[in-house]
Protein backbone atom coordinates (compact mmCIF):
# COMPACT_ATOMS: atom_id res chain seq x y z
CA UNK A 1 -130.73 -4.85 129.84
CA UNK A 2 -133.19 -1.58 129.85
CA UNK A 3 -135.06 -1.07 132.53
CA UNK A 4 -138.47 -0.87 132.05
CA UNK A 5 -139.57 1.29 134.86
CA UNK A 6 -139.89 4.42 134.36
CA UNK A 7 -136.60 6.71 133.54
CA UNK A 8 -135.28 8.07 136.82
CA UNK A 9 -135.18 12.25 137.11
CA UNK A 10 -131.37 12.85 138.50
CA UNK A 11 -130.51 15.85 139.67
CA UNK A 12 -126.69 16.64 138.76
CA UNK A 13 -124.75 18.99 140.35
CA UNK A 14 -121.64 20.47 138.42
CA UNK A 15 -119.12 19.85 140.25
CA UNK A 16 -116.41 22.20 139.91
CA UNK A 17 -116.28 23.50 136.56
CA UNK A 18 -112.65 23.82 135.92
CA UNK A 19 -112.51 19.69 136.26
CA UNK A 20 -113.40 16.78 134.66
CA UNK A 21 -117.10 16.52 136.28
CA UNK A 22 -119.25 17.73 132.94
CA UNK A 23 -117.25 15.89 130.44
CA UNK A 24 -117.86 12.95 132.11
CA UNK A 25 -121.47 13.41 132.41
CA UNK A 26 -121.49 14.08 128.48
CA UNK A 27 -120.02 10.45 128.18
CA UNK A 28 -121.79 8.45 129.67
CA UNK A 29 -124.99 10.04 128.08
CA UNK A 30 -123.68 10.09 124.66
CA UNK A 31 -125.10 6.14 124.97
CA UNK A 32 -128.64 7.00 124.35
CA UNK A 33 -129.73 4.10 126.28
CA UNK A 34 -128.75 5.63 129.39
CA UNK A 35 -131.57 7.78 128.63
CA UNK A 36 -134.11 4.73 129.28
CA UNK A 37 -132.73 4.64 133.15
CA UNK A 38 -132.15 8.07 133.23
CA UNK A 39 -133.59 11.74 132.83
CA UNK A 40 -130.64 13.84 133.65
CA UNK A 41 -131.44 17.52 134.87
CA UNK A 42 -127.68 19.65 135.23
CA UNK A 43 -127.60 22.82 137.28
CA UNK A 44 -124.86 24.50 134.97
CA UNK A 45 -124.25 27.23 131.83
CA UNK A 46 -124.42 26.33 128.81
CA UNK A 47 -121.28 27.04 127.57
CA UNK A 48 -119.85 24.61 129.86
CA UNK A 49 -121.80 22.11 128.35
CA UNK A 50 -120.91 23.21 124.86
CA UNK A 51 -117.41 22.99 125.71
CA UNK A 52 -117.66 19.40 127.70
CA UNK A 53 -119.04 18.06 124.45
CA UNK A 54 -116.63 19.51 122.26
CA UNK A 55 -113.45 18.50 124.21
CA UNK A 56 -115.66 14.90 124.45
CA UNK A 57 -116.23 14.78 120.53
CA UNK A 58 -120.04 14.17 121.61
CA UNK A 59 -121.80 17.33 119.58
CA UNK A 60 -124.51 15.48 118.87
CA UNK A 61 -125.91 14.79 122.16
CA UNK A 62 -129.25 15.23 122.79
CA UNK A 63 -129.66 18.80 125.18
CA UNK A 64 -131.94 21.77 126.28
CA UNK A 65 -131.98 24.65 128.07
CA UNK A 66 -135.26 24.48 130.46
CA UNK A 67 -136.46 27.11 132.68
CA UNK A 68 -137.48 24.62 135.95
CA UNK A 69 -136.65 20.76 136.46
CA UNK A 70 -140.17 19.99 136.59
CA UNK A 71 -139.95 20.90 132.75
CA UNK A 72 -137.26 17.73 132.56
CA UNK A 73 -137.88 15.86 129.31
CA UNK A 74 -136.93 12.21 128.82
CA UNK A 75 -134.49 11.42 125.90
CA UNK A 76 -132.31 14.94 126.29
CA UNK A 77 -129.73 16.24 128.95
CA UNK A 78 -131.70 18.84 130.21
CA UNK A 79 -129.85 22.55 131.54
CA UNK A 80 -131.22 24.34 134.70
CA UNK A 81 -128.65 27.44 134.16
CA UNK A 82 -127.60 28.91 137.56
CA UNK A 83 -126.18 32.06 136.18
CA UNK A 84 -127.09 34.22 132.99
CA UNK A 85 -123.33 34.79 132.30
CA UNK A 86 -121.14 32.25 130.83
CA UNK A 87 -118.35 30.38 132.94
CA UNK A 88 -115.47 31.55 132.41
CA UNK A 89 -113.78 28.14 131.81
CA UNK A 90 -110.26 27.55 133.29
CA UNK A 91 -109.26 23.70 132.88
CA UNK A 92 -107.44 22.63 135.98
CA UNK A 93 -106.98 25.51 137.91
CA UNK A 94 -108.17 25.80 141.68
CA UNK A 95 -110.12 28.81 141.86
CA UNK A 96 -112.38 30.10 144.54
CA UNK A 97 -114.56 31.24 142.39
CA UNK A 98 -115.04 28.00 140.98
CA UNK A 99 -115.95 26.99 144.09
CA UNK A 100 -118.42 29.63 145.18
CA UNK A 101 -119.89 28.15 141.12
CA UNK A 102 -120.39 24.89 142.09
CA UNK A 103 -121.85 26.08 145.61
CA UNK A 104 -124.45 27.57 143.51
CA UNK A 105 -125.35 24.41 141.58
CA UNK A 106 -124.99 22.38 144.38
CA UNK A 107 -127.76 24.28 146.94
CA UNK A 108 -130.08 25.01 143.92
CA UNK A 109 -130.23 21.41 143.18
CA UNK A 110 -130.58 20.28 146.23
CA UNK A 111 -133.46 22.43 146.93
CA UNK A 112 -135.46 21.06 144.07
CA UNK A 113 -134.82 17.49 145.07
CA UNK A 114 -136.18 19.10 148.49
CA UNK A 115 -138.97 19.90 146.06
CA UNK A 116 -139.32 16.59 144.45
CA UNK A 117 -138.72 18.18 141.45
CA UNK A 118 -135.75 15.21 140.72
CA UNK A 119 -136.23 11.80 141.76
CA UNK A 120 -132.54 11.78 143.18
CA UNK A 121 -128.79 13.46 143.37
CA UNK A 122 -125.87 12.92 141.83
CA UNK A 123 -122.87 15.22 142.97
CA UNK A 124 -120.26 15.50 140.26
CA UNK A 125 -116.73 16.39 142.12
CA UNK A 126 -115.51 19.28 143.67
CA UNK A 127 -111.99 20.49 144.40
CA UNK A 128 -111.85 21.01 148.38
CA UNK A 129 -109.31 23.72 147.93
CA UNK A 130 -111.43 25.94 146.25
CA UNK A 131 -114.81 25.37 147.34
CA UNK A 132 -112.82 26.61 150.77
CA UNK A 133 -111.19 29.90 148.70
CA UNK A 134 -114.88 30.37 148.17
CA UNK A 135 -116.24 29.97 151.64
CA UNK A 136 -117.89 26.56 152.08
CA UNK A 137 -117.81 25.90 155.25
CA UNK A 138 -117.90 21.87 154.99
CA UNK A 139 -115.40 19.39 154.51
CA UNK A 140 -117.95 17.70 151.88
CA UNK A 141 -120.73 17.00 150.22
CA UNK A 142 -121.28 14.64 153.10
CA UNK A 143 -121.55 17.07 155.56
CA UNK A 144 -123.62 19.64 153.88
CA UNK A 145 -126.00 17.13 153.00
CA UNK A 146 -126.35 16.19 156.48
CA UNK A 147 -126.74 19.55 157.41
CA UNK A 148 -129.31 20.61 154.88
CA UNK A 149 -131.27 17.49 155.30
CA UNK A 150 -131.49 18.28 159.54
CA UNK A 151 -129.50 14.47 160.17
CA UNK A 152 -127.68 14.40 163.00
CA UNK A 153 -125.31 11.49 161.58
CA UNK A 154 -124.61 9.91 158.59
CA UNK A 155 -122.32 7.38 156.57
CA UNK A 156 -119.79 7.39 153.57
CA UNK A 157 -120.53 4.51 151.94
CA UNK A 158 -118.21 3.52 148.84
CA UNK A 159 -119.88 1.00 146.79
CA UNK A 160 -118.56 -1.28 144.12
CA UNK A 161 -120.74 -4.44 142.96
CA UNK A 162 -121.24 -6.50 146.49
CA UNK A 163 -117.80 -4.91 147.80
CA UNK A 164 -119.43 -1.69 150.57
CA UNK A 165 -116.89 0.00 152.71
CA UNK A 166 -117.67 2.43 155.16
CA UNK A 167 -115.72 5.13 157.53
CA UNK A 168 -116.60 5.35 161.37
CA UNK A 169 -114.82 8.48 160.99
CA UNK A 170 -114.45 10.96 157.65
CA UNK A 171 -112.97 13.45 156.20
CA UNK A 172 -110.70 14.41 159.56
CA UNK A 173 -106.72 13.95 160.20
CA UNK A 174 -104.82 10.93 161.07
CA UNK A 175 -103.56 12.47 164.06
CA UNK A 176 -107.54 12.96 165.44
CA UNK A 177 -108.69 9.93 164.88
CA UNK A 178 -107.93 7.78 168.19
CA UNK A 179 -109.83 10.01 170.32
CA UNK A 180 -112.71 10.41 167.95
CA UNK A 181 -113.14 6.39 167.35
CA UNK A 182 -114.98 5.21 170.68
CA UNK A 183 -117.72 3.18 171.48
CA UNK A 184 -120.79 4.73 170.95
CA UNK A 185 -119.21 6.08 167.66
CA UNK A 186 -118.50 2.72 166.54
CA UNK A 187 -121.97 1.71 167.21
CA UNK A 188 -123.84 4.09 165.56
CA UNK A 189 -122.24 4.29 162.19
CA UNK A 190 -122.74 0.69 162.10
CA UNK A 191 -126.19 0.54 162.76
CA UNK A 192 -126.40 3.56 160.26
CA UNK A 193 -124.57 0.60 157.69
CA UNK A 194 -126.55 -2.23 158.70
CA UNK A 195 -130.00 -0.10 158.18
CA UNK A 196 -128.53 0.90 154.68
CA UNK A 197 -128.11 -2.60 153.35
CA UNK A 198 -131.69 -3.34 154.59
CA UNK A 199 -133.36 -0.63 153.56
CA UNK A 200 -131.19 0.85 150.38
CA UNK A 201 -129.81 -2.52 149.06
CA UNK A 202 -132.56 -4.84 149.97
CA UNK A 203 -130.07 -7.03 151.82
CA UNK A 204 -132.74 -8.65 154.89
CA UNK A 205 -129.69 -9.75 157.38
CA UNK A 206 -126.45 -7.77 156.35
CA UNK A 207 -122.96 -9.30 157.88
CA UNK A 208 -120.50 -6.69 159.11
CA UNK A 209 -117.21 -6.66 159.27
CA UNK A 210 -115.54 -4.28 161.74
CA UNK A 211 -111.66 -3.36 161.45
CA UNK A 212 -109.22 -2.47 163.82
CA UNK A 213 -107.67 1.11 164.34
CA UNK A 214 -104.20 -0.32 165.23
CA UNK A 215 -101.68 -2.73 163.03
CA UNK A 216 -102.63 -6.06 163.69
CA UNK A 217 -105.57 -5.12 165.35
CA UNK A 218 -103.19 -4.38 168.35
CA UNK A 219 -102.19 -8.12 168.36
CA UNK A 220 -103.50 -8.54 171.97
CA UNK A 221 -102.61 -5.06 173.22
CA UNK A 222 -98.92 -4.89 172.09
CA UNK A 223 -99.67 -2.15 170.12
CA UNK A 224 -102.50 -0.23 171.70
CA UNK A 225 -105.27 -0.93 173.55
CA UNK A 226 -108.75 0.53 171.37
CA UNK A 227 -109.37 -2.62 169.86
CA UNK A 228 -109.73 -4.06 173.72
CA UNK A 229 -111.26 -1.38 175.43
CA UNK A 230 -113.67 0.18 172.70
CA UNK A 231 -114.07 -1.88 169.22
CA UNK A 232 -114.55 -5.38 171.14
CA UNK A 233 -117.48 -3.77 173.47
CA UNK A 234 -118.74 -1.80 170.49
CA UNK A 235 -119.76 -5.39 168.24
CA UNK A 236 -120.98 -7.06 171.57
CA UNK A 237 -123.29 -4.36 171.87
CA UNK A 238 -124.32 -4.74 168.35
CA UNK A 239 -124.36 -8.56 168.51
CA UNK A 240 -127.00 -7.91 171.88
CA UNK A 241 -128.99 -5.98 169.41
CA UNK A 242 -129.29 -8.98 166.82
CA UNK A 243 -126.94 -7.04 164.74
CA UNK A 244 -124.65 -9.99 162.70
CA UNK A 245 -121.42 -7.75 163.14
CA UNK A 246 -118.14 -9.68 163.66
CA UNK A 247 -114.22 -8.45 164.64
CA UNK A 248 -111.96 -6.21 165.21
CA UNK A 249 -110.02 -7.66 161.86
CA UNK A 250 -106.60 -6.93 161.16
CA UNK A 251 -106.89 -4.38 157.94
CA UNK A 252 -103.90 -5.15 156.61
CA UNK A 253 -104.65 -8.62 155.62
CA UNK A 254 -108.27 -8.40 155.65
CA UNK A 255 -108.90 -7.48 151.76
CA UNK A 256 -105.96 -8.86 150.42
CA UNK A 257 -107.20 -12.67 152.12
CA UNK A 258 -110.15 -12.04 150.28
CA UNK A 259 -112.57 -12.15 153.68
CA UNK A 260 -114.30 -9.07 152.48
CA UNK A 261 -115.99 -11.35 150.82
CA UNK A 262 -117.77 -12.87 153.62
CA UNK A 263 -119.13 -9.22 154.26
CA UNK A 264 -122.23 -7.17 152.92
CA UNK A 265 -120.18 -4.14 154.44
CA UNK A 266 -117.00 -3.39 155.85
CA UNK A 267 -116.66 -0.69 159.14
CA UNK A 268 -113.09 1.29 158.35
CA UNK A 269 -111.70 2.80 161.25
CA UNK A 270 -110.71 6.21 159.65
CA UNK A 271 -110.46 7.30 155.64
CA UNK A 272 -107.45 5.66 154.06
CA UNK A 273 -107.91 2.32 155.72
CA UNK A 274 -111.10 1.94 154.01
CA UNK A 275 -110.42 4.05 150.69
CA UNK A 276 -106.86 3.01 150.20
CA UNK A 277 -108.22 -1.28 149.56
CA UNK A 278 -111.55 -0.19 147.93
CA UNK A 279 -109.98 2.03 145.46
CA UNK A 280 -107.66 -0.35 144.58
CA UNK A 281 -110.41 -3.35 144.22
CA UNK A 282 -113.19 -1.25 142.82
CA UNK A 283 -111.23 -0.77 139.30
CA UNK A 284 -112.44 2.78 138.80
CA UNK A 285 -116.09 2.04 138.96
CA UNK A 286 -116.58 2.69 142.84
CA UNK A 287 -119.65 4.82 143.79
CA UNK A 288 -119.78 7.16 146.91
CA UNK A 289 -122.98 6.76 148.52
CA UNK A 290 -124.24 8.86 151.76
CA UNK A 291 -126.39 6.51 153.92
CA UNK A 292 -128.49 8.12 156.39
CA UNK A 293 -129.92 10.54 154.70
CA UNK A 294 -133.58 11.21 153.68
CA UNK A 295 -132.95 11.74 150.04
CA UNK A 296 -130.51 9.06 147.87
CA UNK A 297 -127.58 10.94 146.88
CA UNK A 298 -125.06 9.05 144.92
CA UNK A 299 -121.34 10.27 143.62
CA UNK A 300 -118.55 9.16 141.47
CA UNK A 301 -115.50 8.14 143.66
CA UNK A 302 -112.79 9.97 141.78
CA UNK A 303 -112.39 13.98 142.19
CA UNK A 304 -112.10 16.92 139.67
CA UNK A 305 -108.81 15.08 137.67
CA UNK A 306 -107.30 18.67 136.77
CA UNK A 307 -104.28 17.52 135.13
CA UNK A 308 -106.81 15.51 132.04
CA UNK A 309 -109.45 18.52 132.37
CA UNK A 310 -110.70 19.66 128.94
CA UNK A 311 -108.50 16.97 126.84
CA UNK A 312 -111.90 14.79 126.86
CA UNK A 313 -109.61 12.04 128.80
CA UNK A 314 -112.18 11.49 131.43
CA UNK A 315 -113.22 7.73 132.14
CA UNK A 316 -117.12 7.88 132.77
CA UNK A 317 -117.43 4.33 134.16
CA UNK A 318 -117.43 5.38 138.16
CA UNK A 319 -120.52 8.05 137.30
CA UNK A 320 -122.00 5.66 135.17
CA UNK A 321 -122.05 3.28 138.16
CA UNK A 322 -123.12 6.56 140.36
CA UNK A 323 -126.21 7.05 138.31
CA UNK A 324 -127.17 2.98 138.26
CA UNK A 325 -126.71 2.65 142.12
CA UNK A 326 -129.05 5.70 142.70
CA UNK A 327 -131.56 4.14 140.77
CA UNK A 328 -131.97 1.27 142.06
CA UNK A 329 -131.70 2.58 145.77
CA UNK A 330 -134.95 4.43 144.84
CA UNK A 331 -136.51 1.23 143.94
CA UNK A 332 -135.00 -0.72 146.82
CA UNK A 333 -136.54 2.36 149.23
CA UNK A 334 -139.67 2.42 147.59
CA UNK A 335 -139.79 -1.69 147.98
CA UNK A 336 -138.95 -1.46 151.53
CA UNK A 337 -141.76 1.06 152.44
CA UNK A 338 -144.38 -0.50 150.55
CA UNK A 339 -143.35 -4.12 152.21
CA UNK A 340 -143.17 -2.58 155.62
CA UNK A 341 -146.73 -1.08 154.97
CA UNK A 342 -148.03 -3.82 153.55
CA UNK A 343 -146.20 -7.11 154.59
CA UNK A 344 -146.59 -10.55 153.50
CA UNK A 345 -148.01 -12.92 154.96
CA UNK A 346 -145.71 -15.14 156.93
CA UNK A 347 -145.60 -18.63 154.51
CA UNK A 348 -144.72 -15.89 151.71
CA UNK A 349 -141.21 -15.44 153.54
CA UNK A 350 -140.53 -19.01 153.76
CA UNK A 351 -138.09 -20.71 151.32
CA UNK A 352 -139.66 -23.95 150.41
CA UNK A 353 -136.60 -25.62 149.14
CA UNK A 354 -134.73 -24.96 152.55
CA UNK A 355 -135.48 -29.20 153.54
């Protein structure tokens, strides 16, 4: 069903422009409903938009070049170009100039949501490999949005439907994570979760789940010692705070059981244990979410899919779900603030049929 609020302005970064990023965009917008949620404002050229929609069969979408996003009109894809010459398209090749192209739409969008010129961001994906050939000096969008924004601390957040998974540590190697999981650690990214499903999904007492770093969650100590010495003491600190946050859980049987379920989020230990089971529940409509931040910055969950670039291949469901999840996380923000500012009365928050 259409929403009938108002369409939301979304900011899209390119992505990098030798992947799949654009096409997909031109997908999911070739449904001109999506324009009734949605005034899309890309930071690209536009012969990479001419060449998305060719490769896409979608010609006949609705798109202008405009000179500032506060000139966004509803009902088209509207073009912020970042450079006067044309991109040099190269489907699926890692390039660091590609990268040093989709630093450029990246920081220009992100200083006109810093100008409330968009509502909200959606990052379409980079390749990591080049946007290091051309000298950014992050390990993701993650972290240069939490650098840009000032935030001393922030949380990925993959989203699909109720399933929300998130990583006490990110985008760091297996071999580092032990010493970088402790205590305080554990209890900050999931307070940084448990604000997030108050505030951004309008959940008023989220349940946590917390997994355990080692197999079995250590099974008592035989196999390591974190889960006793610095998970355990991390959830009674949270519990003290009147934080519902329960574990450590063995992740190996934990999703497959089905007691994800249970959850409104799940605390990962490091990357894979939380990616690995969410990727392979979300069916390709999983949404990366940074929670934390000041601004709502939603992505798709997949990356630049080099080997289907240009052959109009792309599935567009995960951005699809990108762009639907940042809209409503505006609303849900926007709810929270004006409840917290003006809160009801106390008999409004009592459910009558609870005798």
């Amino acid at each position: 069903m259409a929403s009938k609020k108002k369409p939301t302005s979304i900011g899209f970064s390119c992505g990098d422009p030798n992947g799949i990023g654009i096409e997909t965009l031109i997908k999911v917008f070739s449904d001109d409903r999506m324009f009734q949620e949605a005034t899309p404002v890309l930071y690209a050229t536009p012969n990479l938009v001419e060449a998305a929609s060719e490769c896409t069969k979608h010609t006949d979408i609705a798109w202008k070049v405009i000179a500032s996003a506060d000139e966004a009109k509803e009902g088209q894809l509207n073009l912020v170009c970042i450079q006067d010459e044309p991109w040099e398209i190269k489907w699926g090749e890692v390039d660091g100039k590609a990268g040093e192209f989709a630093m450029k739409s990246l920081q220009a969008v992100v200083n006109d949501l810093a100008s409330t010129k968009v509502d909200v961001l959606v990052t379409l994906p980079i390749h990591k490999e080049a946007m290091r050939q051309g000298s950014f000096q992050y390990p993701g969008h993650t972290e240069f949005l939490a650098d840009f924004a000032n935030v001393d601390d922030v949380l990925m957040l993959l989203v699909s439907g109720s399933l929300r998974v998130g990583m006490c540590t990110g985008h760091v190697a297996l071999k580092d994570v032990s010493s970088l999981v402790t205590s305080e650690t554990i209890v900050r990214k999931a307070r940084l979760m448990h604000d997030s499903l108050s505030r951004d999904f309008g959940i008023p007492q989220p349940r946590i789940a917390i997994l355990g770093l080692n197999p079995h969650a250590s099974d008592n100590g035989l196999m390591g010692d974190e889960e006793k010495k610095t998970i355990v003491p991390a959830i009674r600190d949270l519990n003290a705070e009147g934080r519902f946050v329960m574990g450590p859980y063995p992740a190996d049987g934990f999703f497959g059981a089905g007691t994800h379920k249970q959850f409104d989020g799940v605390l990962a230990m490091y990357h894979d244990q939380g990616l690995a089971p969410f990727k392979a529940l979300s069916f390709g409509d999983g949404v990366n979410f940074t929670a934390g931040l000041p601004i709502v910055r939603t992505s798709p969950d997949h990356g630049t899919g080099f080997d289907i670039a240009g052959k109009g291949e792309a599935n567009p469901d995960s951005l699809r779900a990108a762009i639907f999840l940042a809209r409503d996380i505006r609303f849900n923000r926007i709810a929270h603030r004006e409840l917290n500012e003006n809160p009801l009365p106390v008999e409004k928050h009592v459910r009558k049929e609870r005798y």
